[in-house]
Every structure is written in structure tokens, then in C-alpha cells.
C-alpha atoms as a PDB file:
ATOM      1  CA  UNK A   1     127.401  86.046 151.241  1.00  0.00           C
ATOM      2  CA  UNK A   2     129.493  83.297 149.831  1.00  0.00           C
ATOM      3  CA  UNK A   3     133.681  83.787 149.869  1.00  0.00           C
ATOM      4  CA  UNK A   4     134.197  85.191 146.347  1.00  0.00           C
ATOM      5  CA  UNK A   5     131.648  87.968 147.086  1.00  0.00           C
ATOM      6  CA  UNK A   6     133.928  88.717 150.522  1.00  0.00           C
ATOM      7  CA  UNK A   7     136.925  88.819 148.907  1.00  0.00           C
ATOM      8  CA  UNK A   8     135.580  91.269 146.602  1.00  0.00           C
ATOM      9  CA  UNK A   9     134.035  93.546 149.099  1.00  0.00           C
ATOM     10  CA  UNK A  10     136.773  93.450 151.170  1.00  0.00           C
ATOM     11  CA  UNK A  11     138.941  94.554 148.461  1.00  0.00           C
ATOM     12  CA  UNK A  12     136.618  97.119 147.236  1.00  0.00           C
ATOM     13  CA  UNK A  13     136.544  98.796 150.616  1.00  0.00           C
ATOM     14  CA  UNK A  14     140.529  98.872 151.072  1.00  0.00           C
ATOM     15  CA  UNK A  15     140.866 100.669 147.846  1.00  0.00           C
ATOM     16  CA  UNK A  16     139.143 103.609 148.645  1.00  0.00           C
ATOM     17  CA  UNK A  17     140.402 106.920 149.538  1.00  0.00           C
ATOM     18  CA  UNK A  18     139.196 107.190 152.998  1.00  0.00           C
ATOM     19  CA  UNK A  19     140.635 104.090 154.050  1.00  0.00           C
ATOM     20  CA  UNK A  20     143.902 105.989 153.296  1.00  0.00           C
ATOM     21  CA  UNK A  21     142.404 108.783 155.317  1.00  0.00           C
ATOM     22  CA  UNK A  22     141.602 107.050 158.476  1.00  0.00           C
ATOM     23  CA  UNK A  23     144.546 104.760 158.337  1.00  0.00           C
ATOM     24  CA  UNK A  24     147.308 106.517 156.611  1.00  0.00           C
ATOM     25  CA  UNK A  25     149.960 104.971 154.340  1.00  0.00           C
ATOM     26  CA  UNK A  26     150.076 101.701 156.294  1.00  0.00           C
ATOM     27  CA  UNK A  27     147.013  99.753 156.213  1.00  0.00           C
ATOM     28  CA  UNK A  28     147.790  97.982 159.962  1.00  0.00           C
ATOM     29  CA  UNK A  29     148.598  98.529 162.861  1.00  0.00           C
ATOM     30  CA  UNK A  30     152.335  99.744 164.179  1.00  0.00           C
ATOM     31  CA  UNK A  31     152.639 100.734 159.889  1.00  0.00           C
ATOM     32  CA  UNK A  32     156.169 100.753 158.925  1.00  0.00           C
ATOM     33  CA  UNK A  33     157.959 100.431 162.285  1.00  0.00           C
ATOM     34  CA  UNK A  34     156.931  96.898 162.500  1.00  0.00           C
ATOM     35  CA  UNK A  35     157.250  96.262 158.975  1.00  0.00           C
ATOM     36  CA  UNK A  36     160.703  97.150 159.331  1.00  0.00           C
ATOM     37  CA  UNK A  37     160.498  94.676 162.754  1.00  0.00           C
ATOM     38  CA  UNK A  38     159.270  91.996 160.757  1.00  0.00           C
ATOM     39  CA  UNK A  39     161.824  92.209 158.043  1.00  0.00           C
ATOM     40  CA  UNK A  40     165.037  92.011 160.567  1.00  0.00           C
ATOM     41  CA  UNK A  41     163.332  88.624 161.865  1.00  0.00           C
ATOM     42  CA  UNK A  42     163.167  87.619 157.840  1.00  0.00           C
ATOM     43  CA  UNK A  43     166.804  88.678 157.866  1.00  0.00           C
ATOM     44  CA  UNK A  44     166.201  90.221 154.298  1.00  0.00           C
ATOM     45  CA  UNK A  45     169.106  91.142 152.224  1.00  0.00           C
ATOM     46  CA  UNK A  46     170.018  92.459 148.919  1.00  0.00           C
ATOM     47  CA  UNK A  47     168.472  90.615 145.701  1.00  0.00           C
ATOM     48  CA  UNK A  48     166.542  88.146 147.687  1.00  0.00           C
ATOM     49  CA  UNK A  49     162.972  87.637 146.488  1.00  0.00           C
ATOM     50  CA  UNK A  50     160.096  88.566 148.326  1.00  0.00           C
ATOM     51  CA  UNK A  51     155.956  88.540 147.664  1.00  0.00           C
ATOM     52  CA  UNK A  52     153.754  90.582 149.835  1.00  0.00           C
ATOM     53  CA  UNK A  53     150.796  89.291 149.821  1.00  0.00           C
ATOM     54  CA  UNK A  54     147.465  91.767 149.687  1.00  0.00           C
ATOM     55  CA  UNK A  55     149.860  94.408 149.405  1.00  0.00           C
ATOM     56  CA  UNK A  56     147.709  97.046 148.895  1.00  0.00           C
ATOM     57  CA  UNK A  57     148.560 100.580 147.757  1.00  0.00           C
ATOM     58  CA  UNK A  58     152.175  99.084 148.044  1.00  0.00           C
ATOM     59  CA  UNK A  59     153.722 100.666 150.976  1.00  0.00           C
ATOM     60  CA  UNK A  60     154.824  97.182 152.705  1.00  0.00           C
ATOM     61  CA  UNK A  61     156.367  95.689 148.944  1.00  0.00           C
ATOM     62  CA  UNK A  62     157.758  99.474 148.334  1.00  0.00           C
ATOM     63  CA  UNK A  63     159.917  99.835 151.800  1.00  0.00           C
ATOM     64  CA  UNK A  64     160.860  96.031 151.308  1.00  0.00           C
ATOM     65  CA  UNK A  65     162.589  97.444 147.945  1.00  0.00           C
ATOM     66  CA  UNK A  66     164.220 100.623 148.873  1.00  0.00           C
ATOM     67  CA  UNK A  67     165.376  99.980 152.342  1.00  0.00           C
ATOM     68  CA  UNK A  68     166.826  95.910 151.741  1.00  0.00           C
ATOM     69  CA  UNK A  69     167.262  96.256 148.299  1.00  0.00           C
ATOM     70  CA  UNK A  70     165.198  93.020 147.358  1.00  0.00           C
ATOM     71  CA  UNK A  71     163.227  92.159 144.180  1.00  0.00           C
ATOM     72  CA  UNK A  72     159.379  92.550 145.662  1.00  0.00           C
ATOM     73  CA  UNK A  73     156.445  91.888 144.025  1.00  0.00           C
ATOM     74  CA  UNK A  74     153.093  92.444 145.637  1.00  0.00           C
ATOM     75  CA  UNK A  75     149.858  90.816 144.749  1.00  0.00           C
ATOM     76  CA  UNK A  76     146.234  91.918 145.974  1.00  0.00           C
ATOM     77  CA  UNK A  77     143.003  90.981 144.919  1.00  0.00           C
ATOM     78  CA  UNK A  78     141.816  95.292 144.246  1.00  0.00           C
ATOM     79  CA  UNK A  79     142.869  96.386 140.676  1.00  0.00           C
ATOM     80  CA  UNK A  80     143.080 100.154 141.504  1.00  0.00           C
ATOM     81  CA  UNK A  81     145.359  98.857 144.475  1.00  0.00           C
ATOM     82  CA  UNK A  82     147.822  97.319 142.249  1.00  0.00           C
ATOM     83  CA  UNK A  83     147.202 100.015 139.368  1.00  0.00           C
ATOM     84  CA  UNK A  84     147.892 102.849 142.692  1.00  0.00           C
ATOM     85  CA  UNK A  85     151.452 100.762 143.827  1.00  0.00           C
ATOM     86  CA  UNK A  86     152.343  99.862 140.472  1.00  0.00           C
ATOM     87  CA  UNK A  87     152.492 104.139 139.807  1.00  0.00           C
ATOM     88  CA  UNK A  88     154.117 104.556 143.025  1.00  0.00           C
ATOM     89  CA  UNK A  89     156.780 102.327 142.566  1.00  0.00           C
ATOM     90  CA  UNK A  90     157.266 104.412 139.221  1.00  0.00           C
ATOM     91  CA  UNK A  91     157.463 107.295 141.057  1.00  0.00           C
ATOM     92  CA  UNK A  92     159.753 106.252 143.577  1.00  0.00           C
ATOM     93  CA  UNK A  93     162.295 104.936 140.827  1.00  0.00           C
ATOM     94  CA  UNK A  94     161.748 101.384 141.996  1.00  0.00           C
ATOM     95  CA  UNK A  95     159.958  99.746 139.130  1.00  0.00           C
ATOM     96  CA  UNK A  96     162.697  97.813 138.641  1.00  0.00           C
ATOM     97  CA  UNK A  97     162.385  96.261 142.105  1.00  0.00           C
ATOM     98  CA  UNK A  98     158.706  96.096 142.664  1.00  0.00           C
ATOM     99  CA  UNK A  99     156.379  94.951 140.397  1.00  0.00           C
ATOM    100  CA  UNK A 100     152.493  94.638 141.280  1.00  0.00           C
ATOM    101  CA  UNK A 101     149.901  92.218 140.002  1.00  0.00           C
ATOM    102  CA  UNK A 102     146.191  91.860 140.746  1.00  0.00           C
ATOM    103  CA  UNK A 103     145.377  88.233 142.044  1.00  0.00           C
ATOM    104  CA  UNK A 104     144.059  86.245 144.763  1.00  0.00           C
ATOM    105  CA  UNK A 105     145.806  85.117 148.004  1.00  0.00           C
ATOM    106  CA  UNK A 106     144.219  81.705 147.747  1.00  0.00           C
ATOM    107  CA  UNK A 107     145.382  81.191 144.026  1.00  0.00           C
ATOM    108  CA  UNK A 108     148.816  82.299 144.181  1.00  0.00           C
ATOM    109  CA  UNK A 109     149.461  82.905 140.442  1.00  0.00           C
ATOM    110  CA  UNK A 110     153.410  81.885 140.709  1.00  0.00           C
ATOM    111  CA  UNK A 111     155.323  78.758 140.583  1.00  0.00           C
ATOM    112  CA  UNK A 112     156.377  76.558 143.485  1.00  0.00           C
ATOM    113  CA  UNK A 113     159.693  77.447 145.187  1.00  0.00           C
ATOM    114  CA  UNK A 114     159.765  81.356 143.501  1.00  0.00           C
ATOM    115  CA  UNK A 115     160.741  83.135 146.514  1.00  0.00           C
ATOM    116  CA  UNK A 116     162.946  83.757 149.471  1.00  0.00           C
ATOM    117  CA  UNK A 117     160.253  85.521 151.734  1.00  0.00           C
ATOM    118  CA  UNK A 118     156.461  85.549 151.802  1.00  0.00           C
ATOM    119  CA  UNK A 119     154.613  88.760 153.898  1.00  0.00           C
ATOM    120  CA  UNK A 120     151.597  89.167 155.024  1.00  0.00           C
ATOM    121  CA  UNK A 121     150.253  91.926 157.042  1.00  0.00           C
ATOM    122  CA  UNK A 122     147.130  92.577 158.545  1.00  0.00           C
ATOM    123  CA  UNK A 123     145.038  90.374 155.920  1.00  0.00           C
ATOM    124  CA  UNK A 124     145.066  86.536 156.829  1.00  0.00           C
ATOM    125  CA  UNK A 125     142.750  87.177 159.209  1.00  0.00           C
ATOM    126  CA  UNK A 126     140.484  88.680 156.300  1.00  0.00           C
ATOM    127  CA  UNK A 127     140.568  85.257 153.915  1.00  0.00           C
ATOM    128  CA  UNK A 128     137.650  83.149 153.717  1.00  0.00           C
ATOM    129  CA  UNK A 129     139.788  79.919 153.796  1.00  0.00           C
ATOM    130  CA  UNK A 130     142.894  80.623 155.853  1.00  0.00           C
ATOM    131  CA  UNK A 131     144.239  77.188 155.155  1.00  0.00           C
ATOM    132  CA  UNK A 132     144.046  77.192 151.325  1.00  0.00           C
ATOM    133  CA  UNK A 133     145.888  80.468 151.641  1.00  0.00           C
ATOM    134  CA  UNK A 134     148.609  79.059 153.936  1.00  0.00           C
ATOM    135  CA  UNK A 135     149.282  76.125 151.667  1.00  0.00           C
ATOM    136  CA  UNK A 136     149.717  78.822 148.978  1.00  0.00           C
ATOM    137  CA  UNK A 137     152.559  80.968 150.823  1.00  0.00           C
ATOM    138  CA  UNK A 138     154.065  77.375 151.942  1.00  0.00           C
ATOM    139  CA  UNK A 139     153.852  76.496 148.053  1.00  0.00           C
ATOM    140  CA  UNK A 140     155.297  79.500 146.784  1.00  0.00           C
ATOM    141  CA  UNK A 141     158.131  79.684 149.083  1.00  0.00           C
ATOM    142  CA  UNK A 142     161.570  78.272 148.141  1.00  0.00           C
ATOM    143  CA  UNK A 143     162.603  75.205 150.926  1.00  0.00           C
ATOM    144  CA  UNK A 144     163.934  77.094 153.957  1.00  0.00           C
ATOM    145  CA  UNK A 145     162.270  80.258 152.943  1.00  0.00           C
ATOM    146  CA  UNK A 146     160.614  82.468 155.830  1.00  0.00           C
ATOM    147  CA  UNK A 147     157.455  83.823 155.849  1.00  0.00           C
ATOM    148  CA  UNK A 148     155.911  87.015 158.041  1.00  0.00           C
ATOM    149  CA  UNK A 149     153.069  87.740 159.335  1.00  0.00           C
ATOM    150  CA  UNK A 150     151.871  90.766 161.375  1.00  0.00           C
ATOM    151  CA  UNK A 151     147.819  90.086 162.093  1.00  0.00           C
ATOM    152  CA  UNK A 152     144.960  90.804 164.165  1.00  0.00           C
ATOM    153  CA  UNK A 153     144.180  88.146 166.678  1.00  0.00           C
ATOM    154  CA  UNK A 154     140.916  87.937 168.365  1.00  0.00           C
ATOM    155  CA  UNK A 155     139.172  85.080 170.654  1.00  0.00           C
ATOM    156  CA  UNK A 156     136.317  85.013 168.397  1.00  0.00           C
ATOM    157  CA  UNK A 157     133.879  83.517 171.390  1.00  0.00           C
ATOM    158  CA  UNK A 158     134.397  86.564 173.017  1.00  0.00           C
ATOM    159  CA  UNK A 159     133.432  89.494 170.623  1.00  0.00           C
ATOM    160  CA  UNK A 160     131.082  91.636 171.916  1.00  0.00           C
ATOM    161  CA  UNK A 161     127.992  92.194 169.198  1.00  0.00           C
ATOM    162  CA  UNK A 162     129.511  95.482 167.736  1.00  0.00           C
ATOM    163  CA  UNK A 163     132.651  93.429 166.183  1.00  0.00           C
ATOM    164  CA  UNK A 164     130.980  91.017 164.782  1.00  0.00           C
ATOM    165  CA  UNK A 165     129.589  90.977 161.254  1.00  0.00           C
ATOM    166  CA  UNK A 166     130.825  91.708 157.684  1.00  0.00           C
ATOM    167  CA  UNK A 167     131.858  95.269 158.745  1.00  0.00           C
ATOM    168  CA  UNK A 168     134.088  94.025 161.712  1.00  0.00           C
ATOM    169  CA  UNK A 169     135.288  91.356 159.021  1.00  0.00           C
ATOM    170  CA  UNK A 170     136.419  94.131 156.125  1.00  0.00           C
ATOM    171  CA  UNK A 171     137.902  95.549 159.314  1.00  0.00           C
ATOM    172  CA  UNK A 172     140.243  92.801 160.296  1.00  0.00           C
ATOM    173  CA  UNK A 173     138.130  91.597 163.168  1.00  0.00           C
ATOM    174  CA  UNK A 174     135.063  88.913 162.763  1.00  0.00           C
ATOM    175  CA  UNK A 175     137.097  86.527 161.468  1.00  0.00           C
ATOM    176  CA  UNK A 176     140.297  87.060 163.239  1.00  0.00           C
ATOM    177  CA  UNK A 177     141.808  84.085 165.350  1.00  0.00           C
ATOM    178  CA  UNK A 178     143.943  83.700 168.489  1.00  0.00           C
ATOM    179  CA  UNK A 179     147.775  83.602 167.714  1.00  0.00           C
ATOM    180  CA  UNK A 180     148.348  79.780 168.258  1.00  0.00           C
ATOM    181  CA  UNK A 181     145.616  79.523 165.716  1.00  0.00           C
ATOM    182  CA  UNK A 182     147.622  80.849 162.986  1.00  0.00           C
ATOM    183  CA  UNK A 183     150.466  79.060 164.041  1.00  0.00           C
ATOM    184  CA  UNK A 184     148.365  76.097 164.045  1.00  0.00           C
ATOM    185  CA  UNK A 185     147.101  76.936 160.255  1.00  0.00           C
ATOM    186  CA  UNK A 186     150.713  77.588 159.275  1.00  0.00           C
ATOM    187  CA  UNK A 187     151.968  74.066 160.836  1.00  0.00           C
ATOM    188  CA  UNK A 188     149.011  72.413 158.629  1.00  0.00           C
ATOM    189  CA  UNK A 189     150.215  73.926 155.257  1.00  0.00           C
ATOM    190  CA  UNK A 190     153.997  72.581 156.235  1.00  0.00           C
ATOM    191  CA  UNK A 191     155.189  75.861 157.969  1.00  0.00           C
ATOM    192  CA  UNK A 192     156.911  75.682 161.603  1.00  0.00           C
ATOM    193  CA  UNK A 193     156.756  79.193 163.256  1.00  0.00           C
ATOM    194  CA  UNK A 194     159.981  80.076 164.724  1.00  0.00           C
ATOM    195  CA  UNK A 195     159.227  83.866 166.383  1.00  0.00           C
ATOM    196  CA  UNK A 196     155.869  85.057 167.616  1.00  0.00           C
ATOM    197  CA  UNK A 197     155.553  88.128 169.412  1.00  0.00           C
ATOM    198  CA  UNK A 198     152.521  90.421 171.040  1.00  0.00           C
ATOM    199  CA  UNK A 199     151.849  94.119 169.801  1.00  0.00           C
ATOM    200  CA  UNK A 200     148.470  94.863 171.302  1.00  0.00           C
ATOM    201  CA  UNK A 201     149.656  98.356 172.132  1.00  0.00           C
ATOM    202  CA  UNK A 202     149.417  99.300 168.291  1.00  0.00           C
ATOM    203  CA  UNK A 203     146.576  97.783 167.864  1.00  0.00           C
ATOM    204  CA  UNK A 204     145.424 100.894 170.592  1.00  0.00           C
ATOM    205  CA  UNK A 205     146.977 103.547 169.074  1.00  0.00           C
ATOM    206  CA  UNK A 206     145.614 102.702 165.795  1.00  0.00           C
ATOM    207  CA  UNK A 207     141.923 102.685 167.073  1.00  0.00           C
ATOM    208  CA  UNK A 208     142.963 106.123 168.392  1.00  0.00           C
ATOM    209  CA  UNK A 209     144.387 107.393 165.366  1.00  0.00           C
ATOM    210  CA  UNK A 210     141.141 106.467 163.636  1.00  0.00           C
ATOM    211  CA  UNK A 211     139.081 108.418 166.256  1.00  0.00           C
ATOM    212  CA  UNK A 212     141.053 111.314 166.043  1.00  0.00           C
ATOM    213  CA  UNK A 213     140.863 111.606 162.423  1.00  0.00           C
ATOM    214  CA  UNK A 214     137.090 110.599 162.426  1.00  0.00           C
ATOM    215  CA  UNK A 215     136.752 113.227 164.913  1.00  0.00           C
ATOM    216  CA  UNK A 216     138.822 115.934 162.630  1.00  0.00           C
ATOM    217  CA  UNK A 217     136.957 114.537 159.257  1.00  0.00           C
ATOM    218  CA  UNK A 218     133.684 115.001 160.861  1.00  0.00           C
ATOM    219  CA  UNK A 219     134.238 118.778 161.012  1.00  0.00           C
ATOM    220  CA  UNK A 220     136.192 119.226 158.022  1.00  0.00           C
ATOM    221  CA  UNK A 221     134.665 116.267 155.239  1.00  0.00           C
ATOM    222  CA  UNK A 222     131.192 115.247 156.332  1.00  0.00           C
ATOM    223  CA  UNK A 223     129.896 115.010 153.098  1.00  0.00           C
ATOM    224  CA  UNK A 224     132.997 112.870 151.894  1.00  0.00           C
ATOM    225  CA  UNK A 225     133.010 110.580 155.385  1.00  0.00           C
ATOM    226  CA  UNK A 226     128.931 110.355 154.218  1.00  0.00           C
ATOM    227  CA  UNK A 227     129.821 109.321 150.636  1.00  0.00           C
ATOM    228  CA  UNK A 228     131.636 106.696 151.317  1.00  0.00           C
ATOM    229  CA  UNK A 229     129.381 105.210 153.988  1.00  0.00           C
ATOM    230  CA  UNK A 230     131.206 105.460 157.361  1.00  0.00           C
ATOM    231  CA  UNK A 231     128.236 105.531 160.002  1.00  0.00           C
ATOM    232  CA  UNK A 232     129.536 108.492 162.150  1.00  0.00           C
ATOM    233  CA  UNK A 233     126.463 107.567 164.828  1.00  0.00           C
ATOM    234  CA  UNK A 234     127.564 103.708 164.969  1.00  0.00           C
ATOM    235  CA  UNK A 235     131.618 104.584 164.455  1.00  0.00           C
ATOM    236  CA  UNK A 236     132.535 105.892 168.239  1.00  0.00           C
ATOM    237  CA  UNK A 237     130.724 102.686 169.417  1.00  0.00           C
ATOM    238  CA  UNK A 238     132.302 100.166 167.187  1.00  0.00           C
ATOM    239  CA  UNK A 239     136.146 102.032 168.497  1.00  0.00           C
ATOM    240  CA  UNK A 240     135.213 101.955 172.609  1.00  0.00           C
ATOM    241  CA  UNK A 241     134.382  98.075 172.100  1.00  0.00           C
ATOM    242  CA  UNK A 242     137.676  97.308 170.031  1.00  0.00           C
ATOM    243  CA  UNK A 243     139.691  99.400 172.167  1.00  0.00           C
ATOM    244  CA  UNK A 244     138.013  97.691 175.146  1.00  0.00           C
ATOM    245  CA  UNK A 245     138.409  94.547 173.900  1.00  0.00           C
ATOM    246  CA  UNK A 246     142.131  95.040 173.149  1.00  0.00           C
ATOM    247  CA  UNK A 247     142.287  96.072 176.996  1.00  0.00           C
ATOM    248  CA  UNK A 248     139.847  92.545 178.013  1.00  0.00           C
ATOM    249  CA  UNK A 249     142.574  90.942 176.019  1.00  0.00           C
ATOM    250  CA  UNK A 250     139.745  89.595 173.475  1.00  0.00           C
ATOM    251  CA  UNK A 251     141.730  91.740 170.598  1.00  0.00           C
ATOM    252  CA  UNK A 252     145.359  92.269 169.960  1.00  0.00           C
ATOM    253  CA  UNK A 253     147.580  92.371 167.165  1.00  0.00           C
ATOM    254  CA  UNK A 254     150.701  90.062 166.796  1.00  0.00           C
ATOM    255  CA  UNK A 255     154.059  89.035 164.663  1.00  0.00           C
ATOM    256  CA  UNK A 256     154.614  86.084 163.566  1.00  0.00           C
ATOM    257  CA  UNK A 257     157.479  83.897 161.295  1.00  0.00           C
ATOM    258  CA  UNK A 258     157.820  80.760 159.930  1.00  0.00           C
ATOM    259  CA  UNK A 259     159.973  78.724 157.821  1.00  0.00           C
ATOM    260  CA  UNK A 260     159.212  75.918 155.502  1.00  0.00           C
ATOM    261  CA  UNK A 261     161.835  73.155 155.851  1.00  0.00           C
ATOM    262  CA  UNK A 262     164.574  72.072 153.793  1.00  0.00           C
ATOM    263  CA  UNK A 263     163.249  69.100 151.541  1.00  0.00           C
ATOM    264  CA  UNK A 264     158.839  69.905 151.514  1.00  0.00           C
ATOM    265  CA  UNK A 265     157.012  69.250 148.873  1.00  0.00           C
ATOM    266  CA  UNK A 266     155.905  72.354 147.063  1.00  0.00           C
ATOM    267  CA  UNK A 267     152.050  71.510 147.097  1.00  0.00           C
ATOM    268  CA  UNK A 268     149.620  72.185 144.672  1.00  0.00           C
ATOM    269  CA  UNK A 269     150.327  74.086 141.209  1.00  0.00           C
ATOM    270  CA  UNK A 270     150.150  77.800 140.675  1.00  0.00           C
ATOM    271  CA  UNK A 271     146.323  78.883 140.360  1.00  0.00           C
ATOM    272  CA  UNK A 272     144.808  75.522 141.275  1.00  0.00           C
END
């Protein structure tokens, strides 16, 4: 399967109900608490800009708007995901704040220097070339603009056989790396990270909220957990190796920021 065709089966599985079902409103682990975390290390403020990238249904870009008041616009590669934020910002009387468009993280279509703050949760460790998508947040970001990260990490060497594959990839795993990795990828596109922190702990209680609502869907929604092709036979095996490996310290979940100096070149063009 070459990249394009991951991208687009990645997004394709995120924008389906279930997804919404097993993981709730926030697509990641620790949802909005550490969203909220993340954006106090940003320091975000009133009328700054702000792009979250694969933002989904819209509920990172969407708190970023009410709670700090800043202009956010999310991009992610799903149409219905942009088509689903872009009517919940409507309904939530923030239209004029967020604004949604359907693109792809490795072709940022914006100009250099556009905004204050670049997110990113729980979806660098899905892109197919990591570093073309760090050059793009460095690119997009205005000189001594932050960027945020909240991702999976994973020693890659160490997955057992059941987190490996295209399935563990759509789920933020295969291709995950260990957090000096991304700070490694982020200090090749121009980015210094300033603030890294561990928050393996969600990454737990999200593989238990997924059980229990597996567990609840299996007696309530067969037919709909069957329709949209979750393996209930190969599912409880799949969660006791994540939440083992989270425990072996082979899987975690992390924060990270970085800033792009004062005085970097903004890179390549938008789109390129």
C-alpha cells in the first residue's frame, strides 16, 4: 500500500461513527484535559492564530476557539470530518472563529509565516513521511511561533505481532516513534522542543474506555460494531497487548512543544 492510499484509509476510518463511539468526542488519549494542558504550554491568548492539524470532527480547533478566544482553523485530510466540524462550529456560534478545510498535513495549503500556533494531536505518528509534515508546521508557523503536539510513542522494535500492521497503524500505533524521535524530526524541519512531558496513564484509560464500550456495544449494537468491521474475536487481544505494552513501557503517549526561532527561513511554498 503506497502513502496516498494510507492517508486515505486512515482518514476514511476516523470519519466514521463508531470511531466516535469507542472514543468519544476526543479522538486521543487524555481528550480535552490535555488539550487544555497543551494550550497553557502554547500560552494561547485572544486573537492569536492557530491551525490544528488533522483536526477531525473539530473538537481540538472548537475548544481552542471558545475557551482562548483565538482565530482556529483546522485542516484534515476526511471531507465528512471537515463537512461534520465545519456544522459544529455553526452550531456552537463559532463560525466566525473556526473555519475547517479538507487538505493534507504534508501539503499544508497556507502561506509561510500564517500562524501563531500549530497543533497536532494524536496524528503525526499516523503520516507516511513525518519529516515532510514537520517542515510543513515549521513552514507555516510565524518566526517564534509554538507548536504542540500530544502523540503516541512506541519503540517500534518492540511491538509485539498484534500492534503491528495497517490496523495498529489507523490506530496510532505501527508507525509510532519514541519521544526523542519526534523531537529529533521536529529539530530537522528547524523546530527546537522546549517542553516534553509523559502521559502513559491516558494512554491506559483510553484502552479501557474502548473495552468497556466494546464490551457494552457488543450487547447492545452487534450488528452496527459488525458493519463497520471491528473484529470483536481479535479486539480483546489487540487491547491486553497495548495495555501491556503501555505497562512494558513499549507504548505511551506524550506532550510535546516547540518553537521555531526568530529569523528561519519559511521553507518550501504552500502545497509543494
Amino acid at each position: 500500500m503506497n502513502r496516498e492510499e494510507i492517508k486515505s484509509c486512515c482518514a476514511d476510518a476516523y470519519s466514521r461513527d463508531i470511531v466516535a463511539l469507542l472514543l468519544g468526542d476526543s479522538y486521543h488519549p487524555g481528550g480535552t484535559t490535555l488539550t487544555r494542558r497543551l494550550a497553557g504550554h502554547l500560552a494561547l491568548a485572544p486573537g492569536l492564530r492557530v491551525l490544528d492539524i488533522a483536526s477531525g470532527r473539530g473538537t481540538t480547533a472548537l475548544l481552542l476557539a471558545d475557551a482562548y478566544r483565538v482565530r482556529a482553523d483546522g485542516i484534515d485530510y476526511a471531507p465528512a470530518n471537515t463537512a461534520l466540524a465545519q456544522g459544529a462550529a455553526q452550531a456552537a456560534g463559532l463560525a466566525d472563529r473556526a473555519v475547517f478545510t479538507t487538505g493534507d498535513a504534508e501539503h499544508l495549503p497556507y502561506a509561510a509565516e500564517t500562524f501563531d500556533a500549530v497543533v497536532c494531536e494524536c496524528a503525526l505518528c499516523t503520516f507516511p513521511d513525518k519529516a515532510r509534515a514537520a517542515a510543513e508546521f515549521a513552514r507555516v508557523l510565524k518566526p517564534g511561533g509554538r507548536l504542540g503536539i500530544t502523540d503516541v510513542t512506541a519503540d517500534p522494535d518492540r511491538l509485539p505481532p498484534e500492534l503491528r500492521g495497517l490496523t495498529a497503524r489507523i490506530a496510532c500505533i505501527a508507525d509510532a516513534r519514541p519521544l526523542q524521535a519526534y523531537a529529533e524530526i521536529l529539530a530537522a524541519a528547524g523546530l527546537r522542543t522546549r517542553v516534553t512531558e509523559r502521559h502513559d496513564q491516558a494512554m491506559i484509560r483510553m484502552i479501557d474506555q474502548i473495552q468497556a464500550r466494546l464490551d457494552l456495544l457488543r450487547i447492545t449494537a452487534p450488528a452496527r460494531l459488525a458493519d463497520a468491521g471491528v473484529d470483536l474475536a481479535a479486539a480483546p487481544a489487540v487491547l491486553a497487548a497495548a495495555r501491556a505494552a503501555v505497562t512494558d513501557g513499549i507504548l505511551g503517549y506524550a506532550l510535546l512543544t516547540a518553537v521555531k526561532p526568530l529569523g528561519q527561513p519559511s521553507g518550501l511554498p504552500p502545497g509543494t
